[in-house]
N, C-alpha and C. Protein backbone atom coordinates (compact mmCIF):
# COMPACT_ATOMS: atom_id res chain seq x y z
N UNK A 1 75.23 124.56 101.17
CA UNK A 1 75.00 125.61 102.14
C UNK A 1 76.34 126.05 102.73
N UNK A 2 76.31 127.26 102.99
CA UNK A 2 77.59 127.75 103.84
C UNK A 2 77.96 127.18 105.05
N UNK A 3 79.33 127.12 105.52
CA UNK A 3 79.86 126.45 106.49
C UNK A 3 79.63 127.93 107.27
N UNK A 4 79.77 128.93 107.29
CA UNK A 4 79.70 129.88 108.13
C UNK A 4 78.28 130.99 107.56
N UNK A 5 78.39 131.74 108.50
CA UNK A 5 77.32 132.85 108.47
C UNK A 5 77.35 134.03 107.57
N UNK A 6 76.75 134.67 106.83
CA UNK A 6 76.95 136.06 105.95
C UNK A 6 76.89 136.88 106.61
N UNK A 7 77.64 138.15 106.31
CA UNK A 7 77.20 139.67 107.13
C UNK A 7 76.44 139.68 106.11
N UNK A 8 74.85 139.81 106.73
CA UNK A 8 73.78 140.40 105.99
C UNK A 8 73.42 141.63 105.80
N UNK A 9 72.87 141.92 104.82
CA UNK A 9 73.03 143.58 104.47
C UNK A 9 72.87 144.89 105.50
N UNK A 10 71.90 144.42 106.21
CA UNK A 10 70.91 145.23 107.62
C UNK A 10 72.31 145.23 108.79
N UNK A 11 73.19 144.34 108.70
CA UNK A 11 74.48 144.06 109.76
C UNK A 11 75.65 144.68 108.58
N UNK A 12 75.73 145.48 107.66
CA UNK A 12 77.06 145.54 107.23
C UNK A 12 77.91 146.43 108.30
N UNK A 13 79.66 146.30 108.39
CA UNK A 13 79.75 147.46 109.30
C UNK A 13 79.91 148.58 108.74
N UNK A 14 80.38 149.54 109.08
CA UNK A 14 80.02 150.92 108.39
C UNK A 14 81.47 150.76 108.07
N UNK A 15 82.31 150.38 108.27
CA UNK A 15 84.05 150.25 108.02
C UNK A 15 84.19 149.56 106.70
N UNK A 16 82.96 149.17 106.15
CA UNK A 16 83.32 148.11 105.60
C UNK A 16 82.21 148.66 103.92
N UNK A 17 81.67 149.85 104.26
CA UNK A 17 80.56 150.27 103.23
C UNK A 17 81.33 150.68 102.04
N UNK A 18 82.33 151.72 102.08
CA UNK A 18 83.00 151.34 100.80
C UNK A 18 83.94 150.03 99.81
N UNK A 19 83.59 148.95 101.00
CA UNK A 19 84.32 148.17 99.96
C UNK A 19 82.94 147.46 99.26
N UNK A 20 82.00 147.47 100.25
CA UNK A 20 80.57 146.99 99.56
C UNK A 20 80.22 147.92 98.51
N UNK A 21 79.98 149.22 98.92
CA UNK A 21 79.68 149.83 97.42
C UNK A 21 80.26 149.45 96.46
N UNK A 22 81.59 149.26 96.50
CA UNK A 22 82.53 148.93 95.41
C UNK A 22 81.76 147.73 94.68
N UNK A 23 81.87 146.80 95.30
CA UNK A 23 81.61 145.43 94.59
C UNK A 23 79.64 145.67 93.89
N UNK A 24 79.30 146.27 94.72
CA UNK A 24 77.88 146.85 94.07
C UNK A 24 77.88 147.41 92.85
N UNK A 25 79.14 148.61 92.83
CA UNK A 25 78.58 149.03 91.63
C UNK A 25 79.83 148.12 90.49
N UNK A 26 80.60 147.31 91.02
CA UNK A 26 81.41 146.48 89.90
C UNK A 26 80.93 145.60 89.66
N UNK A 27 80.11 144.92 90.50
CA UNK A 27 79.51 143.55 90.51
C UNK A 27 77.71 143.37 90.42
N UNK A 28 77.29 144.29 90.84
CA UNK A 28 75.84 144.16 90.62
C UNK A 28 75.37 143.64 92.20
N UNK A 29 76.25 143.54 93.43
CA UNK A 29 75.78 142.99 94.43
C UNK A 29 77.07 142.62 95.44
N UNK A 30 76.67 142.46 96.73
CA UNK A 30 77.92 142.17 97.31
C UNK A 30 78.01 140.42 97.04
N UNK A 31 78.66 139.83 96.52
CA UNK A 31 78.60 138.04 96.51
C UNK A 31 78.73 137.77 97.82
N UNK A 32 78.46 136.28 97.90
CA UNK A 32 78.64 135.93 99.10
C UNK A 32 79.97 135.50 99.50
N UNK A 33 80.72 135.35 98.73
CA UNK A 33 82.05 135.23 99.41
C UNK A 33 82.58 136.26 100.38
N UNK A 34 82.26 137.44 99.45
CA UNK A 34 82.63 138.94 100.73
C UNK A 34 81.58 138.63 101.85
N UNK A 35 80.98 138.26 101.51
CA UNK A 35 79.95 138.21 102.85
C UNK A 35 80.56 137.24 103.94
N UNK A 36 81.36 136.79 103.65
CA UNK A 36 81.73 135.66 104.85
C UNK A 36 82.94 136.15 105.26
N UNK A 37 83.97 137.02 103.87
CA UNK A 37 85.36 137.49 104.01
C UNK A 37 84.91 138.64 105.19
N UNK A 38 84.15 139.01 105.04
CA UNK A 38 84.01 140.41 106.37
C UNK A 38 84.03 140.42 107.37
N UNK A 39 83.78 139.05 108.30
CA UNK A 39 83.94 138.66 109.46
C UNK A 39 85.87 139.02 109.60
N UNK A 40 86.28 139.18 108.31
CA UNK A 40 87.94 139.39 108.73
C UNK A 40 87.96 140.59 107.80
N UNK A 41 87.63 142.25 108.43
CA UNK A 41 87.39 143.25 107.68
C UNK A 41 88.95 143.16 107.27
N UNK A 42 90.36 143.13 107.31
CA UNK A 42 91.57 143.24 106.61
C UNK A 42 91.50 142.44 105.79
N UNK A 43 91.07 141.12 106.09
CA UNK A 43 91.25 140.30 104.87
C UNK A 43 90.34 140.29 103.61
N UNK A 44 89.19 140.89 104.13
CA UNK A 44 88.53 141.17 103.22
C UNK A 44 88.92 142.13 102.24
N UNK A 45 89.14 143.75 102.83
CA UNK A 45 90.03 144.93 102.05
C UNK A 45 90.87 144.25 101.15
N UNK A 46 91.96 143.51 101.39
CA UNK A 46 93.03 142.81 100.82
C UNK A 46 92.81 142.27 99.75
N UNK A 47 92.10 141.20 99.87
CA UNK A 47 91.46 140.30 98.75
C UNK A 47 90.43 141.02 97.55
N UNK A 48 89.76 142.01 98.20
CA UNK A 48 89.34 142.68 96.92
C UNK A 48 89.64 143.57 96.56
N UNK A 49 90.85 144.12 97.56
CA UNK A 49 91.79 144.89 96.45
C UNK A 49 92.49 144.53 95.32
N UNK A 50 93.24 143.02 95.83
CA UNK A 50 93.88 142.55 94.90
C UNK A 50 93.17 141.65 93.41
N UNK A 51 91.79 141.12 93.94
CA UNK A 51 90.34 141.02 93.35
C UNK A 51 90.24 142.16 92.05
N UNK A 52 90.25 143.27 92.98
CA UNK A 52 90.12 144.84 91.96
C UNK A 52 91.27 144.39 90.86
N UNK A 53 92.26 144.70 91.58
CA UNK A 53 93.26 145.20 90.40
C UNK A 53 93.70 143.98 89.12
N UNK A 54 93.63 142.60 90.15
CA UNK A 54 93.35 141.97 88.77
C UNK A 54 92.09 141.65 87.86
N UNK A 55 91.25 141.98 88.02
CA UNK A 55 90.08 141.72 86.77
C UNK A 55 89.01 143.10 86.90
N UNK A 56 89.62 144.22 87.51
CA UNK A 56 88.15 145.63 87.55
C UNK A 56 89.51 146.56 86.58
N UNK A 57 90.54 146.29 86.64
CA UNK A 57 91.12 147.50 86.14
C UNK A 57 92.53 146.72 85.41
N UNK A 58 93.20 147.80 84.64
CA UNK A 58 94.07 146.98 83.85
C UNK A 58 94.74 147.54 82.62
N UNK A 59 95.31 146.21 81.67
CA UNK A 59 95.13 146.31 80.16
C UNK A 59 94.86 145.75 79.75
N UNK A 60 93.90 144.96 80.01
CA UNK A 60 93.53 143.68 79.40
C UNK A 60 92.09 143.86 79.63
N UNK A 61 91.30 143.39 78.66
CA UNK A 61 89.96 143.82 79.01
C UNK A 61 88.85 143.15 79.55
N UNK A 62 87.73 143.39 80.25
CA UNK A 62 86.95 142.48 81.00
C UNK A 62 86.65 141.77 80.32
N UNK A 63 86.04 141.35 79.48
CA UNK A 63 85.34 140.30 78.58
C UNK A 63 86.65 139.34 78.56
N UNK A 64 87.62 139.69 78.28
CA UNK A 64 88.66 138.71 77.85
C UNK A 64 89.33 138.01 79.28
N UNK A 65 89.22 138.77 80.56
CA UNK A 65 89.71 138.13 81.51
C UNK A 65 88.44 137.76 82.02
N UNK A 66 87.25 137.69 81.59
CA UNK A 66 86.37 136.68 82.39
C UNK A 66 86.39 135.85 81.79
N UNK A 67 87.06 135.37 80.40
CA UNK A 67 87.08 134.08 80.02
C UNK A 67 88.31 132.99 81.14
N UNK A 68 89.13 134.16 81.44
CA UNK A 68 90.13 133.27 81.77
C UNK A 68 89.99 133.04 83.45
N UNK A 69 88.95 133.56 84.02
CA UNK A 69 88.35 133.78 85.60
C UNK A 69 87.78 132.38 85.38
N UNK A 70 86.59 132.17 84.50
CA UNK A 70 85.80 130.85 84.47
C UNK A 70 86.55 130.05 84.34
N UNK A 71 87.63 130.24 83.07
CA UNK A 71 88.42 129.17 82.41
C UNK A 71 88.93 128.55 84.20
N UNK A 72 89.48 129.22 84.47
CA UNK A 72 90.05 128.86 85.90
C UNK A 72 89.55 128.22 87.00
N UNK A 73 88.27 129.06 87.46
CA UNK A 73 87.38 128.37 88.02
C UNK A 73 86.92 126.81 88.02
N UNK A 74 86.44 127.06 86.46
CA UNK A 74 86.37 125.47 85.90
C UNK A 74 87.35 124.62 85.93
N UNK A 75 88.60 124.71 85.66
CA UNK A 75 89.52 123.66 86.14
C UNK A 75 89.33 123.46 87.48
N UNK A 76 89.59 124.26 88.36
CA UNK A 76 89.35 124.33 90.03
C UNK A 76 88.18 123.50 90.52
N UNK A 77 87.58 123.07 89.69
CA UNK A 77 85.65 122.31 90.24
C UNK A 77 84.71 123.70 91.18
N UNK A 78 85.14 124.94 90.74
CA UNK A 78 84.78 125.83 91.76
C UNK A 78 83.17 125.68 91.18
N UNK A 79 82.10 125.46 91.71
CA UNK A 79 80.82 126.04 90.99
C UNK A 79 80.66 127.58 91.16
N UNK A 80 81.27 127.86 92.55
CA UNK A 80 80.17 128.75 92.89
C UNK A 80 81.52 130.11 91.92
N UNK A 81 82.42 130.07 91.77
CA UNK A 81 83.42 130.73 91.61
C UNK A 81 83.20 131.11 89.71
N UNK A 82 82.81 129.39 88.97
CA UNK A 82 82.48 129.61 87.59
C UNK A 82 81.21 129.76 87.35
N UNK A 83 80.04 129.90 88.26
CA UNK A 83 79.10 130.26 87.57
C UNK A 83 78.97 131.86 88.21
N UNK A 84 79.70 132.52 89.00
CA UNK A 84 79.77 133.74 89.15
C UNK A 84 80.80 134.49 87.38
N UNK A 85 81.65 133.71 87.42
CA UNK A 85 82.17 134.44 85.96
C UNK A 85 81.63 134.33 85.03
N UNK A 86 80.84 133.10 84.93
CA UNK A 86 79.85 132.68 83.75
C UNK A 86 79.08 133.85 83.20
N UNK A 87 78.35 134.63 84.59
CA UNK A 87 77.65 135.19 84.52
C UNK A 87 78.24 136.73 84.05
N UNK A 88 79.04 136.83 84.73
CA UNK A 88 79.97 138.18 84.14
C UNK A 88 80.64 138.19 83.02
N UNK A 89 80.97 137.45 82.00
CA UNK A 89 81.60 137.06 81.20
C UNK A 89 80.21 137.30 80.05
N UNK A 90 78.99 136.87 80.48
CA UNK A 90 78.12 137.22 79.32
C UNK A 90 77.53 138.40 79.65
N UNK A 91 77.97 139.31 80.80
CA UNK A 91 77.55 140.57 81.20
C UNK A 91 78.75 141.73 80.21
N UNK A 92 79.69 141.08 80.39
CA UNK A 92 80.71 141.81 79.24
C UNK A 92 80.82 141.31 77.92
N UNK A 93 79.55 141.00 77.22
CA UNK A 93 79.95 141.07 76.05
C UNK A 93 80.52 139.34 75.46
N UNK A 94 80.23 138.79 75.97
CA UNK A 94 80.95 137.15 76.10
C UNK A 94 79.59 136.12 75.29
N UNK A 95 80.44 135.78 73.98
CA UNK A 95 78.41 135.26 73.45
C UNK A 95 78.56 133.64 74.42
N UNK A 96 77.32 133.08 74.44
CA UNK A 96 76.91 132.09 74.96
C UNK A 96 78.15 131.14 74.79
N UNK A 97 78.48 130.83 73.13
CA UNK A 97 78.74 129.94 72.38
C UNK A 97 80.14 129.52 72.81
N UNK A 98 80.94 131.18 73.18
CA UNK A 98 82.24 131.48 73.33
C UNK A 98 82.62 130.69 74.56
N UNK A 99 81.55 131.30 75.80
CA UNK A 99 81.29 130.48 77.02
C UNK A 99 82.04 129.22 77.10
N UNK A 100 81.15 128.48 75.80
CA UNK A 100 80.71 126.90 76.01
C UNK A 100 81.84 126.30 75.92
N UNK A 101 82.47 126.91 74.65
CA UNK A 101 83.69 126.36 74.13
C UNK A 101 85.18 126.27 75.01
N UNK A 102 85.32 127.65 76.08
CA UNK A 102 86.51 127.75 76.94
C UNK A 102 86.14 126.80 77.95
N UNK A 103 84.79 126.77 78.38
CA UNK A 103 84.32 125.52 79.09
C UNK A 103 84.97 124.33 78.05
N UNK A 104 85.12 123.82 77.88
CA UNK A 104 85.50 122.44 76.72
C UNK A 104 87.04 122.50 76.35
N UNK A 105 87.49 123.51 76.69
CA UNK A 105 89.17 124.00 76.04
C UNK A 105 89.62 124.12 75.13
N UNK A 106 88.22 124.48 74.31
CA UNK A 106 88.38 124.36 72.84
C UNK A 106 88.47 126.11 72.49
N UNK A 107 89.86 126.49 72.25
CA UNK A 107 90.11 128.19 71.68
C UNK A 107 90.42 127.81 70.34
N UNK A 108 89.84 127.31 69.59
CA UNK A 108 90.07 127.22 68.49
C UNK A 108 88.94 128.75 67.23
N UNK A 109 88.09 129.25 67.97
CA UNK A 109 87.42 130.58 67.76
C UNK A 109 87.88 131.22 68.38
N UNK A 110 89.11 131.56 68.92
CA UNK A 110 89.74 132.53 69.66
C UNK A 110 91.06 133.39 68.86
N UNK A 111 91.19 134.31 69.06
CA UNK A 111 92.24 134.73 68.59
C UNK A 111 93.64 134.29 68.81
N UNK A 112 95.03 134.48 68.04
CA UNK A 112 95.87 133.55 68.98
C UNK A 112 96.41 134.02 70.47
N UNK A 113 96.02 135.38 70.79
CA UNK A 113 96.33 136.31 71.72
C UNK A 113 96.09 135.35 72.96
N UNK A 114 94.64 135.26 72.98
CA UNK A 114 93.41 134.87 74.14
C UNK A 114 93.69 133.33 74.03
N UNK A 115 93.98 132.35 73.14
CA UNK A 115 93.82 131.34 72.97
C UNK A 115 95.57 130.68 73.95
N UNK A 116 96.57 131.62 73.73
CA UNK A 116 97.65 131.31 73.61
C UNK A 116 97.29 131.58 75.83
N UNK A 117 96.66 132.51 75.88
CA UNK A 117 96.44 133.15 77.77
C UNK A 117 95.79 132.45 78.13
N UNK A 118 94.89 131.95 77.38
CA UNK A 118 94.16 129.97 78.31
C UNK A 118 94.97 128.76 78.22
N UNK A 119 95.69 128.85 77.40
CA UNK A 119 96.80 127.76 77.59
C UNK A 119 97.34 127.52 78.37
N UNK A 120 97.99 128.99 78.89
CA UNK A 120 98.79 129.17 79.91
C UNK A 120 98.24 128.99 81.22
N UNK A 121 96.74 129.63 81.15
CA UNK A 121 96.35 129.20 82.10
C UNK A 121 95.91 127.57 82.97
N UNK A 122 95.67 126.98 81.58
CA UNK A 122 95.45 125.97 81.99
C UNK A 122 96.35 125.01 82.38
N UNK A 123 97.65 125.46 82.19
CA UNK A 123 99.16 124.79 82.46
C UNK A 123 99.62 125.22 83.67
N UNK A 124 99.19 126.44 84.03
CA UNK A 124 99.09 127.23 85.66
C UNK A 124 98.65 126.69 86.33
N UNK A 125 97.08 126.23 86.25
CA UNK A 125 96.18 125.20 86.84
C UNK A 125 97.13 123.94 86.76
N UNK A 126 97.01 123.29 86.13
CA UNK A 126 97.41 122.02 86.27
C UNK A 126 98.46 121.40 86.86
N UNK A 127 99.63 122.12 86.41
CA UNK A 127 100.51 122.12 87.11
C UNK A 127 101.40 122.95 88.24
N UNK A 128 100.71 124.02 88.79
CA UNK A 128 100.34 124.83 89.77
C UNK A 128 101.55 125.15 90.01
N UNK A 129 101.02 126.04 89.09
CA UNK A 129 102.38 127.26 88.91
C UNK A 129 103.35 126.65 87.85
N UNK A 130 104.18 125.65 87.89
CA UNK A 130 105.38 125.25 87.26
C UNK A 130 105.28 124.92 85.56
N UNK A 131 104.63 126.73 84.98
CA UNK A 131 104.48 126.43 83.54
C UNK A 131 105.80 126.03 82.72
N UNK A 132 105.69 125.45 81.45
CA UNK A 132 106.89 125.22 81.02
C UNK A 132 107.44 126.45 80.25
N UNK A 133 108.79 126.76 80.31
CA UNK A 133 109.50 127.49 79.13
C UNK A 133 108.88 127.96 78.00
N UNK A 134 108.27 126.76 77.32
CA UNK A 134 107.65 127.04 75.86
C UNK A 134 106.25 127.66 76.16
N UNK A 135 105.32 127.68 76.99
CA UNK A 135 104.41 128.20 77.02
C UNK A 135 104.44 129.28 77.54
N UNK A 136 105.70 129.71 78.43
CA UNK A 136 105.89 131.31 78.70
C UNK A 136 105.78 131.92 77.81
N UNK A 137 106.79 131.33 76.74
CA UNK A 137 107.31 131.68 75.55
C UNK A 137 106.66 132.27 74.47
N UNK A 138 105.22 131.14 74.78
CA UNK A 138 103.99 131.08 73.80
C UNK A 138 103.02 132.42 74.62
N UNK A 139 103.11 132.55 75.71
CA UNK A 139 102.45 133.90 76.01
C UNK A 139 103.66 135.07 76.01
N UNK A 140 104.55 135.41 76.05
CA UNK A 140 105.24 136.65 75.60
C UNK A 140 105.17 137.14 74.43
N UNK A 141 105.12 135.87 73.31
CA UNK A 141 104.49 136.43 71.85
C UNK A 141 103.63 137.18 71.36
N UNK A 142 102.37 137.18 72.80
CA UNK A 142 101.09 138.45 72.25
C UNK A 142 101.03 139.03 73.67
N UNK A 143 101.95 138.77 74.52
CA UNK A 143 101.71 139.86 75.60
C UNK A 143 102.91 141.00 75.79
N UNK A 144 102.49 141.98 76.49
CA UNK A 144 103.68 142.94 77.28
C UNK A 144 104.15 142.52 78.55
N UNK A 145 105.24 142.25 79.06
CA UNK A 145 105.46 142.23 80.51
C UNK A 145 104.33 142.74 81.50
N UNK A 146 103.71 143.80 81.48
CA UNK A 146 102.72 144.18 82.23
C UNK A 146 101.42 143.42 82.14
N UNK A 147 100.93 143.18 80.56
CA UNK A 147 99.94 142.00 80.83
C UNK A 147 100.20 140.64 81.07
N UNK A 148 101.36 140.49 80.85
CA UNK A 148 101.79 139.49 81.20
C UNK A 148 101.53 138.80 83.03
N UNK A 149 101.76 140.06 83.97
CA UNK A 149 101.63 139.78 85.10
C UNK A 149 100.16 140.00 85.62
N UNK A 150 99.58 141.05 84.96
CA UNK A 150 97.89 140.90 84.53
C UNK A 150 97.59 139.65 84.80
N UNK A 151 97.76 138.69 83.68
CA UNK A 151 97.23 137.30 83.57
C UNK A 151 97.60 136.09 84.65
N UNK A 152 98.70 136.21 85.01
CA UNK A 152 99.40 135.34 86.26
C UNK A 152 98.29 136.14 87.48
N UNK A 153 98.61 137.09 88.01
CA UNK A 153 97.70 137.82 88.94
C UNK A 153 96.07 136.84 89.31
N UNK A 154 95.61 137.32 87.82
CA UNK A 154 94.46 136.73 87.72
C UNK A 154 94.12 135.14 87.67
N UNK A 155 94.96 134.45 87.36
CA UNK A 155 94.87 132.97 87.41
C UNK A 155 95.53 132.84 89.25
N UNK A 156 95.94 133.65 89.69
CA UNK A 156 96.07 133.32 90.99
C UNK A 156 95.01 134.04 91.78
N UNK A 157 94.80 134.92 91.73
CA UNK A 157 93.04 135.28 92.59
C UNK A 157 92.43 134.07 92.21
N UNK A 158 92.44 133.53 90.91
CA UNK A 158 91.09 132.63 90.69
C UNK A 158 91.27 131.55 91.33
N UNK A 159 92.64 131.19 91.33
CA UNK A 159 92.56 130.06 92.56
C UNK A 159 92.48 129.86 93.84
N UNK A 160 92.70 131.28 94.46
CA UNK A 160 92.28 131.52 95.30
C UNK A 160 91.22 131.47 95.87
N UNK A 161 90.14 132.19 95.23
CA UNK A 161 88.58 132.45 95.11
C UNK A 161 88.07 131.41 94.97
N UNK A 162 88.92 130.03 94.44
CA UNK A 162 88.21 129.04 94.02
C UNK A 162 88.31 127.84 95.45
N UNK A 163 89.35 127.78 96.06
CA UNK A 163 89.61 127.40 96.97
C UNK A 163 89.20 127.69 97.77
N UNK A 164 88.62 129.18 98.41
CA UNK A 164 87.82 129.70 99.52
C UNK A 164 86.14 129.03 99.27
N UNK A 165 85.77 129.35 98.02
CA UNK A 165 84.42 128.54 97.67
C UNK A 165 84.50 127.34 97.67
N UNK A 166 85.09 126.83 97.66
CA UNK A 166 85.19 125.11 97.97
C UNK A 166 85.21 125.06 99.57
N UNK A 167 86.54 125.70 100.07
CA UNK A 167 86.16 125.10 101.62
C UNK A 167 84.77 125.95 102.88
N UNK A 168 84.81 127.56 101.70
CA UNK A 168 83.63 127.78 102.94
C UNK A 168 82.34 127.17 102.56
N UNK A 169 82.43 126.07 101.21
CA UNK A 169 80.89 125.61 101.16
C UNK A 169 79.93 126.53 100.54
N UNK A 170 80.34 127.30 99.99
CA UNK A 170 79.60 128.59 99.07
C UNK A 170 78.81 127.73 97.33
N UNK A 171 77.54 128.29 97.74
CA UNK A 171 77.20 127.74 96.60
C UNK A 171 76.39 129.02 95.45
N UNK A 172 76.30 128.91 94.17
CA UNK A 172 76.33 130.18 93.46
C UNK A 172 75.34 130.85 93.85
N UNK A 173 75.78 132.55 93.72
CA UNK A 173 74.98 133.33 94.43
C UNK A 173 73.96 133.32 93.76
N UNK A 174 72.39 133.43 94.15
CA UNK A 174 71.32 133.63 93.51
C UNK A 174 71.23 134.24 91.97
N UNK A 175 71.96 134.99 91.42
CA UNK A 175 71.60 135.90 90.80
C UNK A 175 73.03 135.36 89.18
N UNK A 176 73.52 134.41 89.90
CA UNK A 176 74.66 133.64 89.46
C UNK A 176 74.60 132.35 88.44
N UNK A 177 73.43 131.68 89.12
CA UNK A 177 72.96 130.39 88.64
C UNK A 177 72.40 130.48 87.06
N UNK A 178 72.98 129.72 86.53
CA UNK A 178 72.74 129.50 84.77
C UNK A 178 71.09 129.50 84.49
C-alpha cells in the first residue's frame, strides 16, 4: 500500500490536466506514481518531462526501450516500476518470450545492437554509473552519440522511477499486474 495519498481523478488540479492528459493518451492512464508526484506539481512537470523525452520520443524505438525500462526496473527489485514496463513492452510489440528472457539476462535472441544496450545497462545498474571503457566501447559500436545519451537518460529515469516506487511503497497499478 502507499505510504502517501493519490490525487484522485475527481481532485486533479486543473494546472496539472495537461500533464495528465499526456500520460493518458501515452500511457493508457495516469499511474500512480504521478498520482503521488502531484502533490509537488514542479516536480511532477519535471519528471515527466524528462520521463517524456526519454522513452515517449526519440531514436530509438519504444519496443526496444521498454526492454531496457524493465531490464532496469528488474535489476532495481522495482515491482511496481517492472510490471508497469512489462506491460508496455508487450503493448509495443514485445512477444511474451522476449519479455522472459531480458528478465533472465539472457540477449542471446537479440540483435547485437539491443543485446550490446542491456549490457550496458546492466553494468549501469550494477555498478551505478561507473561502466567500464570496454562496454562503452561495446555500445558506441551500434550506437550514435545521440542514442547513445537516449540510453544513459533512460537507465537513469529508470532508476529513478524505481527508487521513488520502492520508497513511496507503490505497488503495480491495477491495470499493470501480470
Amino acid at each position: 500500500m502507499a505510504r502517501l495519498p493519490f490525487i484522485e481523478p475527481d481532485g486533479e488540479p486543473e494546472a496539472l490536466k495537461p500533464v495528465f492528459d499526456q500520460l493518458r493518451e501515452t500511457r493508457g492512464r495516469v499511474p500512480g506514481m504521478y498520482r503521488l508526484l502531484a502533490h509537488q506539481p514542479e516536480v511532477l512537470a519535471a519528471h515527466r518531462a524528462y520521463f517524456s523525452a526519454a522513452l515517449d520520443t526519440g531514436l530509438l524505438s519504444r519496443a526496444f526501450k521498454e526492454k531496457i525500462a524493465f531490464r532496469v526496473a528488474r535489476l532495481r527489485g522495482s515491482v511496481y516500476s517492472s510490471a508497469s514496463h512489462r506491460e508496455y513492452a508487450l503493448k509495443h510489440g514485445v512477444p511474451e518470450e522476449v519479455i522472459e528472457a531480458v528478465d533472465r539476462g539472457d540477449y542471446s535472441g537479440l540483435d547485437d545492437a539491443e543485446a550490446a544496450a542491456l549490457r550496458f545497462a546492466d553494468e549501469m545498474v550494477a555498478e551505478r554509473g561507473a561502466v567500464s571503457d570496454a562496454r562503452f566501447k561495446g555500445l558506441k559500436a551500434h550506437f550514435t552519440t545521440p542514442e547513445i545519451v537516449e540510453i544513459i537518460a533512460l537507465v537513469g529515469i529508470m532508476e529513478l522511477a524505481s527508487t521513488f516506487g520502492a520508497v513511496f511503497g507503490l505497488e503495480p497499478d491495477r491495470s499493470s499486474t501480470p
